[in-house]
Protein backbone atom coordinates (compact mmCIF):
# COMPACT_ATOMS: atom_id res chain seq x y z
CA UNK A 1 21.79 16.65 -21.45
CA UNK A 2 24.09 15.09 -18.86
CA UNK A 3 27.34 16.08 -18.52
CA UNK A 4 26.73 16.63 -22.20
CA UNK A 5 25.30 13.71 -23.22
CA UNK A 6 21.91 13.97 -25.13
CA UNK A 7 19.63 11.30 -23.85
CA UNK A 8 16.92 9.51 -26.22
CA UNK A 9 13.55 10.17 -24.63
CA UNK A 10 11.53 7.66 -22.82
CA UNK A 11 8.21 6.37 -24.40
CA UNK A 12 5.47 8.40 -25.06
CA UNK A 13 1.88 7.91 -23.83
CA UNK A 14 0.73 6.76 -26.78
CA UNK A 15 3.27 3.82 -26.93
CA UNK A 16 1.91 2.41 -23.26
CA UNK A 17 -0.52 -0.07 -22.83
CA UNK A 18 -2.53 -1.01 -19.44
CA UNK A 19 -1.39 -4.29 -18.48
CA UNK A 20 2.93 -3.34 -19.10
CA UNK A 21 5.20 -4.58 -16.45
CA UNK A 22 8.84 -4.25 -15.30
CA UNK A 23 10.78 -6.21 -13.03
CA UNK A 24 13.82 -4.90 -11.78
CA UNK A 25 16.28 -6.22 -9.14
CA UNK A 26 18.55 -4.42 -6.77
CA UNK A 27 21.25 -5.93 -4.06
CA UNK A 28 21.95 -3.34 -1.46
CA UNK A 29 25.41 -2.97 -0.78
CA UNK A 30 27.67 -0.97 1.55
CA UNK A 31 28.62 1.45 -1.54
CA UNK A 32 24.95 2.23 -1.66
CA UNK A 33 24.40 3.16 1.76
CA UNK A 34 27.21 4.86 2.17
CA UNK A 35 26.36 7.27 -1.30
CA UNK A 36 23.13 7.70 0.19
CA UNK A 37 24.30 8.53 3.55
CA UNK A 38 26.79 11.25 2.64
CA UNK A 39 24.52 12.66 -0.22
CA UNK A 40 21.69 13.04 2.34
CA UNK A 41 23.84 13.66 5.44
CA UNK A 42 21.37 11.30 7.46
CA UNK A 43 22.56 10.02 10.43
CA UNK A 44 20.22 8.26 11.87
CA UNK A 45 21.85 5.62 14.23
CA UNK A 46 18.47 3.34 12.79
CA UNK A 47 20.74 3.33 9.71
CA UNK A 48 24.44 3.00 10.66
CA UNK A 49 24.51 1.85 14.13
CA UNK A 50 24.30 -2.04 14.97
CA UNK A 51 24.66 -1.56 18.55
CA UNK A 52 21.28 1.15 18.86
CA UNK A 53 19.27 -0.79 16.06
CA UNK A 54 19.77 -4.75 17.86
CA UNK A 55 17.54 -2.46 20.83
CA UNK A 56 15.03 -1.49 18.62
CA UNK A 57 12.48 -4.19 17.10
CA UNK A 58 14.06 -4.24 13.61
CA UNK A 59 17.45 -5.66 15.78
CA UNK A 60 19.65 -4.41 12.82
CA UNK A 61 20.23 -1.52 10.63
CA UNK A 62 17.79 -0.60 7.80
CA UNK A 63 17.93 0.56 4.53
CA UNK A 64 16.45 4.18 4.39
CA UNK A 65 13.05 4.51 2.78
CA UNK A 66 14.06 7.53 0.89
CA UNK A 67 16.89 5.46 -0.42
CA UNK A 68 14.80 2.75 -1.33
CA UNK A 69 12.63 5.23 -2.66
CA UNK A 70 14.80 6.61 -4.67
CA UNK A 71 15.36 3.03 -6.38
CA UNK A 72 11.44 3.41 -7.42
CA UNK A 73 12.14 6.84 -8.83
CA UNK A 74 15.24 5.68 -11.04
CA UNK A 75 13.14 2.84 -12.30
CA UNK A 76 10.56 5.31 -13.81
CA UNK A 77 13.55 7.37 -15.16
CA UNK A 78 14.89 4.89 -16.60
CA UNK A 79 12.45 2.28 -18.06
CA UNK A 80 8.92 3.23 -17.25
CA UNK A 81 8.12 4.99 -19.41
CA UNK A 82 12.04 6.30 -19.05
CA UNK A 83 13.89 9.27 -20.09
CA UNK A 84 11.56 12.82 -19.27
CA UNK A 85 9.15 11.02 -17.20
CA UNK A 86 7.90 12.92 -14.20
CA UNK A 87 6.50 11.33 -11.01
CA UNK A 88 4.06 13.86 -10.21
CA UNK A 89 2.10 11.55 -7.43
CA UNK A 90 3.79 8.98 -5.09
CA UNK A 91 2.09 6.73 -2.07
CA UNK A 92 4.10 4.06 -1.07
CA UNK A 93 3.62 1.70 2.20
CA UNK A 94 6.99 0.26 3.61
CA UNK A 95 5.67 -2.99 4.88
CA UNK A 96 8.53 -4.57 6.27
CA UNK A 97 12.32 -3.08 6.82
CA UNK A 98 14.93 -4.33 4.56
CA UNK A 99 18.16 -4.69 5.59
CA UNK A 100 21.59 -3.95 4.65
CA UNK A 101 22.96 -6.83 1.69
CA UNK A 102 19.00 -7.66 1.30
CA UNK A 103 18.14 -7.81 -2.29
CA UNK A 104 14.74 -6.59 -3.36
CA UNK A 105 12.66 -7.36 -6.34
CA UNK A 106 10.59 -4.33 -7.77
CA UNK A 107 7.50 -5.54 -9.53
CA UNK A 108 5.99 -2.34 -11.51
CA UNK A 109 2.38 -2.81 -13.68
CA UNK A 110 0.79 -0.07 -15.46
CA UNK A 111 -2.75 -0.16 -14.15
CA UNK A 112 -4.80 3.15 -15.59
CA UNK A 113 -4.27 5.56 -18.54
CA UNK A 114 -5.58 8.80 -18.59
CA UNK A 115 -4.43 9.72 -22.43
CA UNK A 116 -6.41 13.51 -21.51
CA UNK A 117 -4.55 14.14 -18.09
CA UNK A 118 -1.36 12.90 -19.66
CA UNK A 119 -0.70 10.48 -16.92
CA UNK A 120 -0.49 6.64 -16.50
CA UNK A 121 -1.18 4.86 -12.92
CA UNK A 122 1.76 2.52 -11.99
CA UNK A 123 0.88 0.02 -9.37
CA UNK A 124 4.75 -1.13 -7.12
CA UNK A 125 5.31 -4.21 -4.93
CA UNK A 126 8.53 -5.09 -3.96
CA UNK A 127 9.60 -8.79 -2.05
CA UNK A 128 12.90 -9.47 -0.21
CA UNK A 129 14.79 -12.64 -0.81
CA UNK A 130 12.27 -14.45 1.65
CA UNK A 131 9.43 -13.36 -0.99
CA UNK A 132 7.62 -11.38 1.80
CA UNK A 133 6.37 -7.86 0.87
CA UNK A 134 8.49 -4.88 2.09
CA UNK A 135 7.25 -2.12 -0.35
CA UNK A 136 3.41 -1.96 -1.68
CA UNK A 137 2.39 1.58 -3.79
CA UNK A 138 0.83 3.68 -6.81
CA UNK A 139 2.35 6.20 -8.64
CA UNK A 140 1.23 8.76 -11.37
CA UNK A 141 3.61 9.15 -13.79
CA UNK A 142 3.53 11.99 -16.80
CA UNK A 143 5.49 10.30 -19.66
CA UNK A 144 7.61 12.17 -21.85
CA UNK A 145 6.05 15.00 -23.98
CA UNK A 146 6.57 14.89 -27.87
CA UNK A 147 9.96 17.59 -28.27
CA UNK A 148 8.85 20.94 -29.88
CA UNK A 149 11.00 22.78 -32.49
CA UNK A 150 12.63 25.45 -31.12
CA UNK A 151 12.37 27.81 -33.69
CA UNK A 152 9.31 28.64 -35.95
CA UNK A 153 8.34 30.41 -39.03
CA UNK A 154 6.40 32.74 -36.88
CA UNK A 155 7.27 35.02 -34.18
CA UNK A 156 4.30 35.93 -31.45
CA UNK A 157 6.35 38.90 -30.37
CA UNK A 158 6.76 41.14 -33.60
């Protein structure tokens, strides 16, 4: 539960096919950064600072990886496969910086199923506005287990 909320559990590996795929959107805007920022306490002038990132080749602040990271994660928690997923491997390439106000298009495809392992293989790309790559990755993703009962007409221990 969240703040005691009962959530309804993302789909189970049964219910995913190879082939699935989610498209999500996100705008980064000040509020954003500045969450991330002061959650992380990361202050990295590459961030925050226009005058030390126009010296560097980017020229202007970035977006953090982990925040756009992060983005990636949510997207699992929430929609694929959703609700008591767990990432449990993650390689992503950051291509090309975004910057602050870009908006990025996530682009997620379920590639592989292993129904034994209890994972499924999630292949990421994300584009800026320009369409160019920033983001290329795989994850392995253990979807939500069937809920046990919590009690039983047997006990182990007596």
């Amino acid at each position: 539960m969240v703040l005691g909320k009962k959530r309804k559990l993302g789909r189970q590996i049964e219910e995913i096919t190879v082939g699935e795929k989610l498209e999500i959107t996100e705008k980064i805007e000040d509020k954003d950064l500045l969450l991330y920022l002061g959650l992380s306490d990361d202050n990295n002038p590459l961030f925050i600072q226009h005058d030390y990132a126009s010296m560097t080749p980017f020229k202007k602040p970035i977006v953090p990886h982990l925040m756009l990271t992060g983005i990636v994660n949510a997207a699992v928690s929430k929609y694929l496969p959703g609700p008591g997923s767990a990432i449990m491997k993650q390689e992503l390439a950051f291509l090309k910086p975004v910057y602050h106000y870009g908006t990025v298009l996530f682009q997620f495809e379920v590639v592989g199923k292993q129904q034994e392992a209890h994972l499924i293989e999630i292949k990421i790309d994300a584009f800026d506005e320009g369409q160019e790559k920033v983001i290329e990755g795989m994850l392995k993703v253990s979807p939500p287990y069937p809920p046990k009962p919590i009690t039983s007409s047997t006990f182990e221990n007596f």
